[in-house]
N, C-alpha and C. Protein backbone atom coordinates (compact mmCIF):
# COMPACT_ATOMS: atom_id res chain seq x y z
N UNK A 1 117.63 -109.85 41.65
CA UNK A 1 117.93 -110.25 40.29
C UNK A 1 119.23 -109.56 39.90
N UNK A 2 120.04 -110.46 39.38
CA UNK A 2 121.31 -110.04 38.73
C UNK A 2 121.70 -109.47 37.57
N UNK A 3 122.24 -109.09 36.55
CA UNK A 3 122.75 -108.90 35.63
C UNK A 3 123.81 -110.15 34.53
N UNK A 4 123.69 -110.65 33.92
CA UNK A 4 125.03 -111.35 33.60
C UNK A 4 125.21 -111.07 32.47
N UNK A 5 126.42 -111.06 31.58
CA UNK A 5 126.66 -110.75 29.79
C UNK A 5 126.39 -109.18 29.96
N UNK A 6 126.74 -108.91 28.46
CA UNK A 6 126.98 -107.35 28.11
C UNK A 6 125.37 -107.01 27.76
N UNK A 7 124.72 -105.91 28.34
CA UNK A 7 123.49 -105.34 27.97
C UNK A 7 123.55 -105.17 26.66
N UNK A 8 122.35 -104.64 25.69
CA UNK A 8 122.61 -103.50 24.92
C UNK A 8 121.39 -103.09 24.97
N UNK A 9 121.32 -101.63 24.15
CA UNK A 9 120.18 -100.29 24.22
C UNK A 9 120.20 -100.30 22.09
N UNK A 10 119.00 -101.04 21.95
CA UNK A 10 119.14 -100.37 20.35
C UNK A 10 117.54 -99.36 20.28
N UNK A 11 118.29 -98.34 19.47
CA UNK A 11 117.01 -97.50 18.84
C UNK A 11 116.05 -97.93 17.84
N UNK A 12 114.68 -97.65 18.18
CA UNK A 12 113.76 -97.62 17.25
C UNK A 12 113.51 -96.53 16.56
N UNK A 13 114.11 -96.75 15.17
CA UNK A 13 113.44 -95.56 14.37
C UNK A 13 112.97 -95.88 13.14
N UNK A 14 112.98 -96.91 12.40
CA UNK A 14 112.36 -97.36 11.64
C UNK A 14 112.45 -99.04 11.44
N UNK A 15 112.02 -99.40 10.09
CA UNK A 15 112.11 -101.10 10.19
C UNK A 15 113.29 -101.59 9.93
N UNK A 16 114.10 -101.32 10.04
CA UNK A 16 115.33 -101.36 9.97
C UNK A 16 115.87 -102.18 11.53
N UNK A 17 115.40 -100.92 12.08
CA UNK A 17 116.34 -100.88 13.63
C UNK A 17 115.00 -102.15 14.14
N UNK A 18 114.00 -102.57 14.20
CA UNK A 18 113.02 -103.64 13.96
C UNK A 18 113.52 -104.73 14.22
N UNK A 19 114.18 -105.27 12.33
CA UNK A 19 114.93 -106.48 12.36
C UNK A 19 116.23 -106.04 13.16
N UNK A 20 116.98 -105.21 13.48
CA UNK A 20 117.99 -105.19 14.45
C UNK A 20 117.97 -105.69 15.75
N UNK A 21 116.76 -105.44 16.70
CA UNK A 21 115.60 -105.88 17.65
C UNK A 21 115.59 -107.17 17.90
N UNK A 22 115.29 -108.06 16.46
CA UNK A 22 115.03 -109.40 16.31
C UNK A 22 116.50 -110.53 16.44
N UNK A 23 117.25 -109.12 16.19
CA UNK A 23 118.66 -110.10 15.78
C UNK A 23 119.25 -109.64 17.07
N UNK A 24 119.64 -108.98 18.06
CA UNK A 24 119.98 -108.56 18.81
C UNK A 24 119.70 -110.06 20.20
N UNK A 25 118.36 -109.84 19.57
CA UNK A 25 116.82 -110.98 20.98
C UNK A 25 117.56 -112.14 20.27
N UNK A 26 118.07 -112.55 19.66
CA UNK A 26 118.24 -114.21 18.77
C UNK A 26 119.58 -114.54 19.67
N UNK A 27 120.63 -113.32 19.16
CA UNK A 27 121.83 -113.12 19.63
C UNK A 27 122.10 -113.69 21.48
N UNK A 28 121.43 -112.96 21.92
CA UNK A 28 120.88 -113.25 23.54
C UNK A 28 120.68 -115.08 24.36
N UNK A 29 119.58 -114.90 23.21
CA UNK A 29 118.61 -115.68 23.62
C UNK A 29 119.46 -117.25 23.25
N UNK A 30 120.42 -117.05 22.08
CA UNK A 30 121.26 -118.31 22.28
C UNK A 30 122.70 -118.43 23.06
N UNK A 31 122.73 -117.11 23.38
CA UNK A 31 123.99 -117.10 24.30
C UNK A 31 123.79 -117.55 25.62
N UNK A 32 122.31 -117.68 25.91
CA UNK A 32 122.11 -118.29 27.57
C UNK A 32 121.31 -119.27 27.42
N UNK A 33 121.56 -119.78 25.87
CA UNK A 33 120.91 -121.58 25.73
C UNK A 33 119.51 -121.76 26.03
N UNK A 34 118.61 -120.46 25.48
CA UNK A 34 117.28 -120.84 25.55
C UNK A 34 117.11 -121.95 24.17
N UNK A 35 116.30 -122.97 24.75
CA UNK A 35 115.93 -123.59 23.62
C UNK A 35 115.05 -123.19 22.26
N UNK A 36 115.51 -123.62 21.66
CA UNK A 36 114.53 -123.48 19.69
C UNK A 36 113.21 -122.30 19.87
N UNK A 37 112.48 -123.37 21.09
CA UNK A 37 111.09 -123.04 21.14
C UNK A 37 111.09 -121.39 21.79
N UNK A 38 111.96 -121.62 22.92
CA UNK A 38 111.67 -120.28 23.79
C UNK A 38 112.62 -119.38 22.87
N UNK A 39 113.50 -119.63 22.24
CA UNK A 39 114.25 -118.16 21.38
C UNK A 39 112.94 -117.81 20.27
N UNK A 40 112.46 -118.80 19.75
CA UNK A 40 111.17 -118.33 18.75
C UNK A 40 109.83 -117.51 19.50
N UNK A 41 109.61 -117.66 20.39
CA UNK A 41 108.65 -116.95 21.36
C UNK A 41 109.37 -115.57 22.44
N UNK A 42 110.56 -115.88 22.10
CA UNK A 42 111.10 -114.01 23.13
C UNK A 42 111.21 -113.38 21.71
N UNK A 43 111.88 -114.00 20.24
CA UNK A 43 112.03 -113.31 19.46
C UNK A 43 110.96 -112.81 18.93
N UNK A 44 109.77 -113.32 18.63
CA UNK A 44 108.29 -112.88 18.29
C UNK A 44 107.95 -111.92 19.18
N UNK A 45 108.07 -111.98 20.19
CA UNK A 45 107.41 -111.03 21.15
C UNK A 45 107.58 -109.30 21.29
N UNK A 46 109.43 -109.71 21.06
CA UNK A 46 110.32 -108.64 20.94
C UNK A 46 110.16 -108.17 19.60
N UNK A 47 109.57 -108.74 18.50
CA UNK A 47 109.27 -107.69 17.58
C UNK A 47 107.99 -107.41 17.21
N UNK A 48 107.13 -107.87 18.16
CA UNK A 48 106.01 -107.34 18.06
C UNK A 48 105.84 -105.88 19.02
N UNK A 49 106.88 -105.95 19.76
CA UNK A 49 106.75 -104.89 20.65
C UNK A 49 107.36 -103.97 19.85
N UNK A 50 108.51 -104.48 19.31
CA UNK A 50 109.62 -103.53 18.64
C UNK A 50 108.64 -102.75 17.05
N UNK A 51 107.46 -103.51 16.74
CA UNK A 51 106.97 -102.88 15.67
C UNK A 51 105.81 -102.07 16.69
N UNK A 52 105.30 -101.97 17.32
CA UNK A 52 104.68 -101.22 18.34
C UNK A 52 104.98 -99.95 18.67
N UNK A 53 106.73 -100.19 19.34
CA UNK A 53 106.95 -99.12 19.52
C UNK A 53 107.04 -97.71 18.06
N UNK A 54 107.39 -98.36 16.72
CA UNK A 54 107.51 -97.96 15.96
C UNK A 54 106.29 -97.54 15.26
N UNK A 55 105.77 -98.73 15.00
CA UNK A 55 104.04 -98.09 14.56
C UNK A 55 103.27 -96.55 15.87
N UNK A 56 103.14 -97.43 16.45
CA UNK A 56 102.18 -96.58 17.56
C UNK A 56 102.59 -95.68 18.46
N UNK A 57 104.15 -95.51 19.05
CA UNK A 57 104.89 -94.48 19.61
C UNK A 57 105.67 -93.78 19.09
N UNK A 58 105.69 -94.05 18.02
CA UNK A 58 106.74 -93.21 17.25
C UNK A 58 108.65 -93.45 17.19
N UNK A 59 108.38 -94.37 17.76
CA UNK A 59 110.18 -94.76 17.90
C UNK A 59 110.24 -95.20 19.68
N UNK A 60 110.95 -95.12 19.97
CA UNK A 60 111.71 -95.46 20.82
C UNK A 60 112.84 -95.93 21.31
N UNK A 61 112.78 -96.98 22.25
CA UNK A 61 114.18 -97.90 22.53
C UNK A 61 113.83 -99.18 22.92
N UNK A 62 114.81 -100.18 22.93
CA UNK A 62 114.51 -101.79 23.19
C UNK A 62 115.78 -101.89 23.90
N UNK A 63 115.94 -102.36 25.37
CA UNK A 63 117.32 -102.41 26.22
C UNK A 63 116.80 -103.84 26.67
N UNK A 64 118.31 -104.48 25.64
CA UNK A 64 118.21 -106.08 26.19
C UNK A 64 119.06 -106.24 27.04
N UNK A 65 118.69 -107.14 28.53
CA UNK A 65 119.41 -107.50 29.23
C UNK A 65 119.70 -108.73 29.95
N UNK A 66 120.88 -109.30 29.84
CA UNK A 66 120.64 -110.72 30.79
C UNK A 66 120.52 -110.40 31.70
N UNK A 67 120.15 -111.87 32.42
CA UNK A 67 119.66 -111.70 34.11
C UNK A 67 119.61 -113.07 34.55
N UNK A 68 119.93 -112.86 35.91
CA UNK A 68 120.02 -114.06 36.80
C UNK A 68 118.63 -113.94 38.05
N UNK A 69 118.49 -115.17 38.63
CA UNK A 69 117.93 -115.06 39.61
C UNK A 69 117.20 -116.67 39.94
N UNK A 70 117.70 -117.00 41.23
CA UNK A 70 117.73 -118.19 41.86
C UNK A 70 118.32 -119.29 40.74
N UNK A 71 119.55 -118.77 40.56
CA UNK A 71 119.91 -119.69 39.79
C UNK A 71 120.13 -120.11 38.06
N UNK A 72 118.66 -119.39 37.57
CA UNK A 72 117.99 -119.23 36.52
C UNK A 72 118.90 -117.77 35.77
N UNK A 73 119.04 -118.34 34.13
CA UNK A 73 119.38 -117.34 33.57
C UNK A 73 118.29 -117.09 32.96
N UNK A 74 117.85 -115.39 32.20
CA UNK A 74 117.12 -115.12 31.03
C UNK A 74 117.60 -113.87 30.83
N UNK A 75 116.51 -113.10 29.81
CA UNK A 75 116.64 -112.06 29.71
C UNK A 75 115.34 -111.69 29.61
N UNK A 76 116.02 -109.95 29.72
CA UNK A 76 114.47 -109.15 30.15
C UNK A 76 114.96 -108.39 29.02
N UNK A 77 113.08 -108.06 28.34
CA UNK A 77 113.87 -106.76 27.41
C UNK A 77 113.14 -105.44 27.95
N UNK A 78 113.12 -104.17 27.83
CA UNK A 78 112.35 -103.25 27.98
C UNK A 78 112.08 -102.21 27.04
N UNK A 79 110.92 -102.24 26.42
CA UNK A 79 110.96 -101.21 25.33
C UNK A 79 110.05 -100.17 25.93
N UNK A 80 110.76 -98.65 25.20
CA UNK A 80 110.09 -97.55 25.91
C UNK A 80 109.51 -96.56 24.97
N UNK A 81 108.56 -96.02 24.69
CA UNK A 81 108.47 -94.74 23.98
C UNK A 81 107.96 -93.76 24.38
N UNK A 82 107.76 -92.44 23.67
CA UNK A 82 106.99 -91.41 24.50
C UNK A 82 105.96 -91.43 23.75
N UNK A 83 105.44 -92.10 22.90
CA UNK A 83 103.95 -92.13 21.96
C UNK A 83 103.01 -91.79 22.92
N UNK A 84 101.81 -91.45 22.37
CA UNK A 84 100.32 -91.07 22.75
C UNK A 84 100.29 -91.68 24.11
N UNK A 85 100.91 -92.85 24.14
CA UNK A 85 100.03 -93.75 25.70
C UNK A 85 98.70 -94.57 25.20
N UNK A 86 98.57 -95.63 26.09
CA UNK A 86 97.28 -96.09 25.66
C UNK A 86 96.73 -96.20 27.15
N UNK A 87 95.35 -95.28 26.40
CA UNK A 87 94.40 -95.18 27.20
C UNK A 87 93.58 -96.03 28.08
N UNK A 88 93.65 -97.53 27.51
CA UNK A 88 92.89 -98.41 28.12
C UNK A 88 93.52 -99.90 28.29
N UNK A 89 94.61 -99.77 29.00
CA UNK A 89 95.61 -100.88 29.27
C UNK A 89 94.67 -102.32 28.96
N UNK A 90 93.31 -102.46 29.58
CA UNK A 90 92.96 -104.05 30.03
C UNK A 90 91.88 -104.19 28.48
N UNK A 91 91.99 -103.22 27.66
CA UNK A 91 91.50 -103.52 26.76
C UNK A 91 92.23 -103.92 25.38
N UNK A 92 93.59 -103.04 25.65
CA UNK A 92 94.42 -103.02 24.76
C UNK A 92 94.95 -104.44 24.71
N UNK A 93 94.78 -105.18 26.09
CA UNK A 93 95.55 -106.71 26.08
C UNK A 93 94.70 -107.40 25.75
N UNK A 94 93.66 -107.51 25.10
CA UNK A 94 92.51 -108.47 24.98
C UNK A 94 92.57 -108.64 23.24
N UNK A 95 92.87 -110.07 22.94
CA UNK A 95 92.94 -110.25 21.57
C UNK A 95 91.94 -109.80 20.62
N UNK A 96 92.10 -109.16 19.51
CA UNK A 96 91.21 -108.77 18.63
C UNK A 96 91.09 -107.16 18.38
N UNK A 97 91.62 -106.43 19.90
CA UNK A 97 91.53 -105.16 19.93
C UNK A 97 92.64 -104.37 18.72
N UNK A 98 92.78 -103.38 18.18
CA UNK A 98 93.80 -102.70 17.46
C UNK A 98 93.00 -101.51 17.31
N UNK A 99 94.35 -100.69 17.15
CA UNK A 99 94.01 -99.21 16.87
C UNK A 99 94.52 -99.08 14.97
N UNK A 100 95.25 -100.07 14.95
CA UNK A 100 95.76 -99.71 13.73
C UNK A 100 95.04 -101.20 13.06
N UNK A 101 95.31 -101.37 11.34
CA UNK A 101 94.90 -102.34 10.75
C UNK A 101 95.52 -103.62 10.99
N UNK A 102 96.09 -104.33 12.33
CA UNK A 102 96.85 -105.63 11.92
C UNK A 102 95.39 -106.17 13.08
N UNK A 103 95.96 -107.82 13.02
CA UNK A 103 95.05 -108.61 13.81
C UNK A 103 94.58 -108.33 15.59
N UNK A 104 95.52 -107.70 15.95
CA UNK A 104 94.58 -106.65 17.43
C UNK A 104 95.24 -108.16 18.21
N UNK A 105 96.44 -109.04 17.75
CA UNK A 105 97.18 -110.07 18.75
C UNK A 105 98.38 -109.82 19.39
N UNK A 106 99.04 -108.80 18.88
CA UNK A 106 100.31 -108.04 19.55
C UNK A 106 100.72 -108.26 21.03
N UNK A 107 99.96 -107.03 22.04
CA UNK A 107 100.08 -106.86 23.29
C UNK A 107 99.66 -108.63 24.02
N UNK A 108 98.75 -108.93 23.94
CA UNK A 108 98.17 -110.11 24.76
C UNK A 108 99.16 -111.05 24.13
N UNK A 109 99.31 -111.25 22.90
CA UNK A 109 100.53 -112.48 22.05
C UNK A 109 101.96 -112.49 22.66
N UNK A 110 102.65 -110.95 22.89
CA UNK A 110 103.53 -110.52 23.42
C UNK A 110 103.67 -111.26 24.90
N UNK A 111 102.45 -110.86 25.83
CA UNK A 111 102.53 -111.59 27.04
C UNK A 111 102.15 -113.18 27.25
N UNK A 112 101.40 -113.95 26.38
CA UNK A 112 101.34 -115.02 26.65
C UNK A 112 102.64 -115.94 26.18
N UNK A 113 103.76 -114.93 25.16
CA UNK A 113 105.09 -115.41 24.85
C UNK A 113 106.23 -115.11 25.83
N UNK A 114 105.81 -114.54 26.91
CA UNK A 114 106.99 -114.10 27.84
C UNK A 114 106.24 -114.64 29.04
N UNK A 115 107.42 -114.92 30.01
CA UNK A 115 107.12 -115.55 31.16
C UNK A 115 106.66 -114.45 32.12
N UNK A 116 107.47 -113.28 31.78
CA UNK A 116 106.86 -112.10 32.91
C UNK A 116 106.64 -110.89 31.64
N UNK A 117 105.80 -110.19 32.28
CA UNK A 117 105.29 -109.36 31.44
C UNK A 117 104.75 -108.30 32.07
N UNK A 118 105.28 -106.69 31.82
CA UNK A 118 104.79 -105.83 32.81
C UNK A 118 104.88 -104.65 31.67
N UNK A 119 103.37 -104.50 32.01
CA UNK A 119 103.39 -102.99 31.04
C UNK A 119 102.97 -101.63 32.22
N UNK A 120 103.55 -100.53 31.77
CA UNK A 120 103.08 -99.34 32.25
C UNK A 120 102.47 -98.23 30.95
N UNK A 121 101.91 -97.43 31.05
CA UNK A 121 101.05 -96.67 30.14
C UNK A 121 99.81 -95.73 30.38
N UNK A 122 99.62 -94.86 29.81
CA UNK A 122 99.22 -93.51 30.19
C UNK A 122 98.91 -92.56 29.07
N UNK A 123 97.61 -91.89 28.48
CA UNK A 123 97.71 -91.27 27.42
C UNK A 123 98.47 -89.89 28.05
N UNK A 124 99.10 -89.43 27.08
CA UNK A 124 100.35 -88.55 26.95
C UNK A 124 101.73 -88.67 27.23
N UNK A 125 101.70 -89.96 28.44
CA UNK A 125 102.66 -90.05 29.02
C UNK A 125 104.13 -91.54 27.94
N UNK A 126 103.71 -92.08 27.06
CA UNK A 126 104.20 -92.91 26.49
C UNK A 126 103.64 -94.09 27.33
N UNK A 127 104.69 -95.18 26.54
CA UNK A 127 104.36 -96.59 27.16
C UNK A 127 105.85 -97.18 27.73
N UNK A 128 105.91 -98.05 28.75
CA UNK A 128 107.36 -98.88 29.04
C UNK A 128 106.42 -100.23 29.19
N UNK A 129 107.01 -101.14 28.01
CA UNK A 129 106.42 -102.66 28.32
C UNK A 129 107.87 -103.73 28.75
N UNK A 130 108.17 -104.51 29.68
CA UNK A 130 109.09 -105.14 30.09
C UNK A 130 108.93 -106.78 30.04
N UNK A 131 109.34 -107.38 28.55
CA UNK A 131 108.96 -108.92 29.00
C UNK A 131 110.57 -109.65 29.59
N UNK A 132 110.33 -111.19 30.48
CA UNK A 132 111.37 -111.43 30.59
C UNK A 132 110.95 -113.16 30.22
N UNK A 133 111.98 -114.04 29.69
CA UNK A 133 111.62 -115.19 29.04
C UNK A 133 113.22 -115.77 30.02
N UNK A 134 112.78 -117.15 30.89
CA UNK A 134 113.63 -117.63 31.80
C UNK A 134 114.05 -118.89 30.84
N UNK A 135 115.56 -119.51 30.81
CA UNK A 135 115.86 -121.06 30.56
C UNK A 135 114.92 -122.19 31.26
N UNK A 136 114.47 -122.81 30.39
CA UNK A 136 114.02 -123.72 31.38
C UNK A 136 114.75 -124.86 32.00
């Protein structure tokens, strides 16, 4: 997998840097001609993660990047924090679950909106979740 276009690394530190997240993923996502549908589903995804990292890790980072591969452009984003970790990865993806008061659709919503979807996580250790959304 390749690289193509200029990366960027924005910080999470409050809702602010959030909608920055959203506009950053929009920015992207029409520069490599994802259609209507798929910029509305990387952009949802990316700020559900991006309020994640903020709610539940305490901040972090969101590093958007294009990418190539067989041909295919997209982008991958990767958001990272050093929050608590979650303890129970295959539960945490199952709709309905939450630690905090929203609808418990985040993590699993996140991945059924991205074409690839890879989380790592660990209590103490933070979380790195990586979605990537391809042109079709």
């Amino acid at each position: 997998m390749s690289t193509l276009g200029k990366n960027s690394v924005v910080q999470i530190r409050n809702s602010d840097d959030v909608v920055r997240v959203r506009q950053e993923v929009r920015s992207g996502a029409v520069q490599i001609g994802l259609s209507l549908v798929d910029q509305t589903k990387i952009i949802t995804a990316a700020s559900e993660l991006a309020r994640n990292a903020l709610d539940y890790g305490g901040g972090g980072t969101a590093n958007i990047a294009f990418v190539e591969r067989g041909g295919r452009r997209g982008m991958t984003i990767t958001f990272e924090d050093n929050g608590p970790g979650i303890p129970d990865l295959e539960r945490a993806l199952k709709d309905g679950y939450t630690t905090g008061g929203g609808l418990g659709l985040g993590l699993g919503g996140a991945k059924r909106l991205s074409n690839e979807f890879e989380i790592q996580s660990a209590p103490g250790k933070g979380t790195r979740v990586m979605i990537t959304r391809w042109k079709s």
